[in-house]
PDB file of N, CA and C in Angstrom:
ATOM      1  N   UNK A   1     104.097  75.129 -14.962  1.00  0.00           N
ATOM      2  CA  UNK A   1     102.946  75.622 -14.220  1.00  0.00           C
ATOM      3  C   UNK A   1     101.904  76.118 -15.216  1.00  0.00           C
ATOM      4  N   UNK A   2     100.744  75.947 -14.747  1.00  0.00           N
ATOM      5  CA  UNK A   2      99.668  75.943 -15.825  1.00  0.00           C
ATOM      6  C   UNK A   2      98.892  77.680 -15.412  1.00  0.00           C
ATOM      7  N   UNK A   3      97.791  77.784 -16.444  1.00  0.00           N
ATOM      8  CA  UNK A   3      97.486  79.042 -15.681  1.00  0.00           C
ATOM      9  C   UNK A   3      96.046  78.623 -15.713  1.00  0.00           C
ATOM     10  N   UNK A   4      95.205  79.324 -14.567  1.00  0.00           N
ATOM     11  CA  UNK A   4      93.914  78.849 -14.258  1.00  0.00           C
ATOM     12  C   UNK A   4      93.259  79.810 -15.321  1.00  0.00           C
ATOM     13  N   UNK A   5      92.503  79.786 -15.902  1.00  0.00           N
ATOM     14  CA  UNK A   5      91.141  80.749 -16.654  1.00  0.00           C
ATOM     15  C   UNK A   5      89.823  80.468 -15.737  1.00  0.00           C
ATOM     16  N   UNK A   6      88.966  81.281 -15.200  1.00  0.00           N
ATOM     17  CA  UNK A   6      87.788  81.157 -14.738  1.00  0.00           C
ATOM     18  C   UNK A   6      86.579  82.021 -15.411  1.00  0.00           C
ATOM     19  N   UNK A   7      87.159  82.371 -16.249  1.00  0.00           N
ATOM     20  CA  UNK A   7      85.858  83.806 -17.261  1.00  0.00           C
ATOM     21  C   UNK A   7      86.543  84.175 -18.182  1.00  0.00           C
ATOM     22  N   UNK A   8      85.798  83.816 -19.456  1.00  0.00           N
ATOM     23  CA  UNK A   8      86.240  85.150 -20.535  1.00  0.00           C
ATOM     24  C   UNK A   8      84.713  85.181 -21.159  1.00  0.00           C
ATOM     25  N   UNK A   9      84.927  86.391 -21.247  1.00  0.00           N
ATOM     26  CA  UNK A   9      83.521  87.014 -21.544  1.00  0.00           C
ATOM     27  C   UNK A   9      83.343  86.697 -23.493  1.00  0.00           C
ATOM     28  N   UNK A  10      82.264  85.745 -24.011  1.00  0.00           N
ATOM     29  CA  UNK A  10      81.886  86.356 -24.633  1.00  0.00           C
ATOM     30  C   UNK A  10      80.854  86.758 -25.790  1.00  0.00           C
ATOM     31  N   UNK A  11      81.383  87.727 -26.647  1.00  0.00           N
ATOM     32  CA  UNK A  11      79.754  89.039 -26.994  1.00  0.00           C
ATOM     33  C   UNK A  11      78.228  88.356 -27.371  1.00  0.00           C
ATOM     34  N   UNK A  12      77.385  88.867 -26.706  1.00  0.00           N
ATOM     35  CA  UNK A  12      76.010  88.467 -27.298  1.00  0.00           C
ATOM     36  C   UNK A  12      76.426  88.556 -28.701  1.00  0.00           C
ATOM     37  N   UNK A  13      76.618  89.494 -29.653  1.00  0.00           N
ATOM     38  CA  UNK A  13      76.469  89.564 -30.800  1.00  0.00           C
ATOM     39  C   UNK A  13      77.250  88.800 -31.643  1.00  0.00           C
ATOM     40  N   UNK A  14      77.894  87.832 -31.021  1.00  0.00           N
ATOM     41  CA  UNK A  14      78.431  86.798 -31.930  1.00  0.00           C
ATOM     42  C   UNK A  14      77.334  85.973 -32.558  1.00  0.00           C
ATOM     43  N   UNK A  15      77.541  85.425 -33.892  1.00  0.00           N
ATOM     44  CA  UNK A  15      76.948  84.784 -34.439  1.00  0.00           C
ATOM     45  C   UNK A  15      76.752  83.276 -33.506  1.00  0.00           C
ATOM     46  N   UNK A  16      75.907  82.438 -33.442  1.00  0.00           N
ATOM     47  CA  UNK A  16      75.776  81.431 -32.666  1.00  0.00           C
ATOM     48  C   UNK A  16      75.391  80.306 -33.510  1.00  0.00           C
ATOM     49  N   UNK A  17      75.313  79.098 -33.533  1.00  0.00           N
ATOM     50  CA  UNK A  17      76.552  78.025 -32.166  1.00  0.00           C
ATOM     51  C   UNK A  17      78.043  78.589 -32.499  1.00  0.00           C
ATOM     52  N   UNK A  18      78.497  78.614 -31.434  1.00  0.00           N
ATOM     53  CA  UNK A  18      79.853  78.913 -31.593  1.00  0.00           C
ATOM     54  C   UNK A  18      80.927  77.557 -31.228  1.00  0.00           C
ATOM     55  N   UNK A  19      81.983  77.246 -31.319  1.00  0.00           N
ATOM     56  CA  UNK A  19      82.765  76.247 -30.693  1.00  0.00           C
ATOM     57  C   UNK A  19      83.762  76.724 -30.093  1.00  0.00           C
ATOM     58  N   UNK A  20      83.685  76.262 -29.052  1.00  0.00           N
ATOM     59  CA  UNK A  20      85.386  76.052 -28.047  1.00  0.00           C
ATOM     60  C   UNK A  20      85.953  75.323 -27.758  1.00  0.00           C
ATOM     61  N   UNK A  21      87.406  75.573 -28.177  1.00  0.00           N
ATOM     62  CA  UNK A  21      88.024  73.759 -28.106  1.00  0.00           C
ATOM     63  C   UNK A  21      89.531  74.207 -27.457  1.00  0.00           C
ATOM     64  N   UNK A  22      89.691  73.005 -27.369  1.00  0.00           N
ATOM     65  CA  UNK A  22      91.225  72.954 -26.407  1.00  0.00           C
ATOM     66  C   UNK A  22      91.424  71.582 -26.349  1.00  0.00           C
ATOM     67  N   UNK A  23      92.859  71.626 -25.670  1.00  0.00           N
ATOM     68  CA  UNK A  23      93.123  70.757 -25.037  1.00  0.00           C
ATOM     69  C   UNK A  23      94.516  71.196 -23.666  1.00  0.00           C
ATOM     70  N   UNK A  24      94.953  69.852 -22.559  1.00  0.00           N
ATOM     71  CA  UNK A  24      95.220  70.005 -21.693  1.00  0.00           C
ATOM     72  C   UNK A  24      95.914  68.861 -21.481  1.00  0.00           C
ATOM     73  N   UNK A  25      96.651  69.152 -20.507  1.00  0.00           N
ATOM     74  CA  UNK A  25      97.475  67.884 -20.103  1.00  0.00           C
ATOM     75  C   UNK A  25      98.066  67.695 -18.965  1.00  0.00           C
ATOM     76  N   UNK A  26      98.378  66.939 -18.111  1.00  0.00           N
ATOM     77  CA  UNK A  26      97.966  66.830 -16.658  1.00  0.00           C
ATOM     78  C   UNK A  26      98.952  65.411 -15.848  1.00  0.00           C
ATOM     79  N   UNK A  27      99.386  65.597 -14.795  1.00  0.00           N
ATOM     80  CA  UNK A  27      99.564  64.728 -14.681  1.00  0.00           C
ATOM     81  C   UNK A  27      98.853  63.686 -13.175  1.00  0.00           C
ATOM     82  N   UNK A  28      98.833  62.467 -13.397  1.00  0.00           N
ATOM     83  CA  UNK A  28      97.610  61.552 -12.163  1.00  0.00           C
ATOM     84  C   UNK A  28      98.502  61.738 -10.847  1.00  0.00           C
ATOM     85  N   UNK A  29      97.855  61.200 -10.081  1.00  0.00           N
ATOM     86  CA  UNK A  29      98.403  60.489  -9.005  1.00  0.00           C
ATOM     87  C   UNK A  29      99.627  59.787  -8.923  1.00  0.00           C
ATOM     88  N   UNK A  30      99.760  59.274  -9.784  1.00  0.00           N
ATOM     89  CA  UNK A  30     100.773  58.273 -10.116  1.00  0.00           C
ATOM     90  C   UNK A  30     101.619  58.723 -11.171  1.00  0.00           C
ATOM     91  N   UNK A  31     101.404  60.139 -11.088  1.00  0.00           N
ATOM     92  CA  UNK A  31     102.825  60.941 -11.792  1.00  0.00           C
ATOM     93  C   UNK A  31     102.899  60.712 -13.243  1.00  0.00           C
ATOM     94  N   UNK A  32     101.738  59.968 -13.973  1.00  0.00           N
ATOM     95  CA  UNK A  32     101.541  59.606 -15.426  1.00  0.00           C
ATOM     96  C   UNK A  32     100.928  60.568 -15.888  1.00  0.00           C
ATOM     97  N   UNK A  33     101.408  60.916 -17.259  1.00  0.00           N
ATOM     98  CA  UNK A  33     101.315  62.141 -18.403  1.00  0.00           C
ATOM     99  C   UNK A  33      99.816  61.669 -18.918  1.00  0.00           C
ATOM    100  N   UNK A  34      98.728  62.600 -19.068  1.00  0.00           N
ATOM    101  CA  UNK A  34      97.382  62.675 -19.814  1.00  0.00           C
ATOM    102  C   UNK A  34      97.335  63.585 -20.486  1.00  0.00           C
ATOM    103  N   UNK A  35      96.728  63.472 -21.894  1.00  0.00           N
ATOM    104  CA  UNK A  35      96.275  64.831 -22.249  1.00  0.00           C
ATOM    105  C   UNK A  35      94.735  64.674 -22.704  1.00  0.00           C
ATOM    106  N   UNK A  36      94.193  65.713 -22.723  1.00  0.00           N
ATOM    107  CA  UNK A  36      92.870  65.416 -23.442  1.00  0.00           C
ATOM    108  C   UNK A  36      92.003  66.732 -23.783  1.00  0.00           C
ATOM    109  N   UNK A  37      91.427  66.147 -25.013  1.00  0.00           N
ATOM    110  CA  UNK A  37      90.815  67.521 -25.844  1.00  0.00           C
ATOM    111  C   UNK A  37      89.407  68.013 -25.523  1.00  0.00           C
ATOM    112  N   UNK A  38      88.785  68.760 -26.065  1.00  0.00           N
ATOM    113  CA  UNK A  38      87.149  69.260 -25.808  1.00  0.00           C
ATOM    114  C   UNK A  38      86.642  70.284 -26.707  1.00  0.00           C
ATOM    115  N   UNK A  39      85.300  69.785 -27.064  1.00  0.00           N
ATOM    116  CA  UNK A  39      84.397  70.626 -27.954  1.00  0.00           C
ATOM    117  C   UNK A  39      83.566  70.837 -27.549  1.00  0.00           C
ATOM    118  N   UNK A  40      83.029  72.572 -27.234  1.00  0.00           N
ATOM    119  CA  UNK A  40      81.913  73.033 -26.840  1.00  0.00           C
ATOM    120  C   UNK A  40      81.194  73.783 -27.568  1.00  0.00           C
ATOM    121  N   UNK A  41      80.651  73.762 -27.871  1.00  0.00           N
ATOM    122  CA  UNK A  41      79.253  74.315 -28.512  1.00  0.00           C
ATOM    123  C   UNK A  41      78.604  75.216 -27.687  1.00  0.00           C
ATOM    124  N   UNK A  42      78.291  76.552 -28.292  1.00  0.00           N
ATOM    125  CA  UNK A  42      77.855  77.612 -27.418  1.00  0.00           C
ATOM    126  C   UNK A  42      76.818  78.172 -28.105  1.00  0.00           C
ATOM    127  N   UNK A  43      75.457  78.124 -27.481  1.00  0.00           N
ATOM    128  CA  UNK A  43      74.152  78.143 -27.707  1.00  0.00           C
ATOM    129  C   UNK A  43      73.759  79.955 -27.688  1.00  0.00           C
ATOM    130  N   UNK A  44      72.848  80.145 -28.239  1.00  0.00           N
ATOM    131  CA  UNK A  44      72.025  81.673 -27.739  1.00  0.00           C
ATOM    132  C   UNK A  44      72.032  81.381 -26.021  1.00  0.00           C
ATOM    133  N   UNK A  45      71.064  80.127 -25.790  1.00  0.00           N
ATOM    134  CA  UNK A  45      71.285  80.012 -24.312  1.00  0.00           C
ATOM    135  C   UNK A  45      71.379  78.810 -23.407  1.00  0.00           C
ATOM    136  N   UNK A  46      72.485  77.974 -23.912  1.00  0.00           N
ATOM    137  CA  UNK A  46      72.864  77.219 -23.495  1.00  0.00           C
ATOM    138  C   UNK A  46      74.583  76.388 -24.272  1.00  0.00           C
ATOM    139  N   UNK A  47      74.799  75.739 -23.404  1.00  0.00           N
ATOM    140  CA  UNK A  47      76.277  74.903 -24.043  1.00  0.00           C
ATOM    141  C   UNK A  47      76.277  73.262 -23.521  1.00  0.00           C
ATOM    142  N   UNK A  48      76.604  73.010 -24.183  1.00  0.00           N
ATOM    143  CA  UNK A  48      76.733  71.701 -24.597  1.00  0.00           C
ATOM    144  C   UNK A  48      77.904  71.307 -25.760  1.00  0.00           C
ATOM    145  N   UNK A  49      78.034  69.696 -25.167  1.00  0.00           N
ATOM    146  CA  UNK A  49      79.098  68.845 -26.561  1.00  0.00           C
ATOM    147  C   UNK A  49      79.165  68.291 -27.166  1.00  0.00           C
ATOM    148  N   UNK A  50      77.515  68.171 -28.169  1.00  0.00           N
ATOM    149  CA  UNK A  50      76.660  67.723 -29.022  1.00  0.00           C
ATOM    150  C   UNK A  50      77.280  68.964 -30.457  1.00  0.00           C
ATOM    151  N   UNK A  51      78.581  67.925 -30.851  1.00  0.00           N
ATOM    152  CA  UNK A  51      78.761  69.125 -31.957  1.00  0.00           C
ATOM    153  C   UNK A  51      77.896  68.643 -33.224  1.00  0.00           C
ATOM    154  N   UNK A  52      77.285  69.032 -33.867  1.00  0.00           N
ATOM    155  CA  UNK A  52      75.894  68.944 -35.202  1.00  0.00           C
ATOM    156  C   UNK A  52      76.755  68.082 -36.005  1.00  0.00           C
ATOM    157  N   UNK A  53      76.296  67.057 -36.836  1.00  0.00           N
ATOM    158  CA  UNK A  53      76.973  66.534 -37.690  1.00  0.00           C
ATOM    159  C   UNK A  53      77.404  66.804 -38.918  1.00  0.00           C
ATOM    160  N   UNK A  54      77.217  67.937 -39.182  1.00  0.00           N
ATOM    161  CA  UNK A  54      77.644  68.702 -40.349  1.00  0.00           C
ATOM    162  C   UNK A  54      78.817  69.633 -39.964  1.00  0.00           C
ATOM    163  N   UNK A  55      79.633  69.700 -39.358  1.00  0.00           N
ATOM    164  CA  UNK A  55      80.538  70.238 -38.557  1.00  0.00           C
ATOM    165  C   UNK A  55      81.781  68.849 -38.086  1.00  0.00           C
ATOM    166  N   UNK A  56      82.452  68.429 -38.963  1.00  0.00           N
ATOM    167  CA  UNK A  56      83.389  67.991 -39.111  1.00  0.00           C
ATOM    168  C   UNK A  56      84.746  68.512 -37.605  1.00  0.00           C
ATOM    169  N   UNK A  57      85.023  67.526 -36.728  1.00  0.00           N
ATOM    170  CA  UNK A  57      86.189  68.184 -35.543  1.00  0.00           C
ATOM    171  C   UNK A  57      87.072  66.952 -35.460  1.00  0.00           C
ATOM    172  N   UNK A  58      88.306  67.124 -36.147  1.00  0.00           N
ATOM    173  CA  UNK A  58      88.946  66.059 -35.906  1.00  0.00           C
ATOM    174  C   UNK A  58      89.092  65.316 -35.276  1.00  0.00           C
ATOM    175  N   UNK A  59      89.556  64.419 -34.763  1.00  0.00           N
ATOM    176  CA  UNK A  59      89.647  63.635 -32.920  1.00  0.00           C
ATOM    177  C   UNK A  59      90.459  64.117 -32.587  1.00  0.00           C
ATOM    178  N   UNK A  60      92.059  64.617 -33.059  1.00  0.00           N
ATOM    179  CA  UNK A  60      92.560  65.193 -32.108  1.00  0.00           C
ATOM    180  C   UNK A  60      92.115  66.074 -31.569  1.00  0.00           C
ATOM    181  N   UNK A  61      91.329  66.590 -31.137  1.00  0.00           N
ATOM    182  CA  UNK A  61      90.530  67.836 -30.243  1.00  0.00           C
ATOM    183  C   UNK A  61      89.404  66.832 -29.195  1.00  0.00           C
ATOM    184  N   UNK A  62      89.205  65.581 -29.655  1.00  0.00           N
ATOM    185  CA  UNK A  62      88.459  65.087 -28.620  1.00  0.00           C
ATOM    186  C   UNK A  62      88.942  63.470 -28.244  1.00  0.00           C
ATOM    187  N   UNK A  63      90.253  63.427 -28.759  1.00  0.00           N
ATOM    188  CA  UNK A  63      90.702  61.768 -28.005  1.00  0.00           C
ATOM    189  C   UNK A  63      91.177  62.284 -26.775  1.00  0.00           C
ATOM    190  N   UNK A  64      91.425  61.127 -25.632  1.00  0.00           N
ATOM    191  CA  UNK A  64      91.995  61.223 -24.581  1.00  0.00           C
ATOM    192  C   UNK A  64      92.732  60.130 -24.757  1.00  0.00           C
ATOM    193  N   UNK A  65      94.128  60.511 -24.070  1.00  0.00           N
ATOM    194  CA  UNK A  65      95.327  59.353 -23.417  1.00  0.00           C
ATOM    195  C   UNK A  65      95.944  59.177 -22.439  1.00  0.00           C
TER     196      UNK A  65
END
């Protein structure tokens, strides 16, 4: 059993862009195993997954299977 997150707060005073990454894994309809990763980028005031190209993120953090 997985656990839901809906908020974590956080501080203005972090230095910015920030990244958030993960990954997850899930299973379909059809009872088949997925996992898949994500990079977010966290703006003064906005987010997006346009990570800068000087910022190196392996693929394992952003392949899917």
């Amino acid at each position: 059993m997985g656990m839901v997150i809906a908020f974590i707060p956080i501080p203005l005073d972090m230095p910015r862009p920030l990244l958030a990454y993960g990954r997850y894994w899930f299973l379909d309809v059809w009872k088949e195993t997925h996992t898949a990763g994500f990079v977010l980028v966290i703006e003064n005031d906005d987010t997006h997954g346009h990570i800068p190209p000087t910022i190196h993120i392996p693929h394992a953090y952003t392949d899917w299977t």
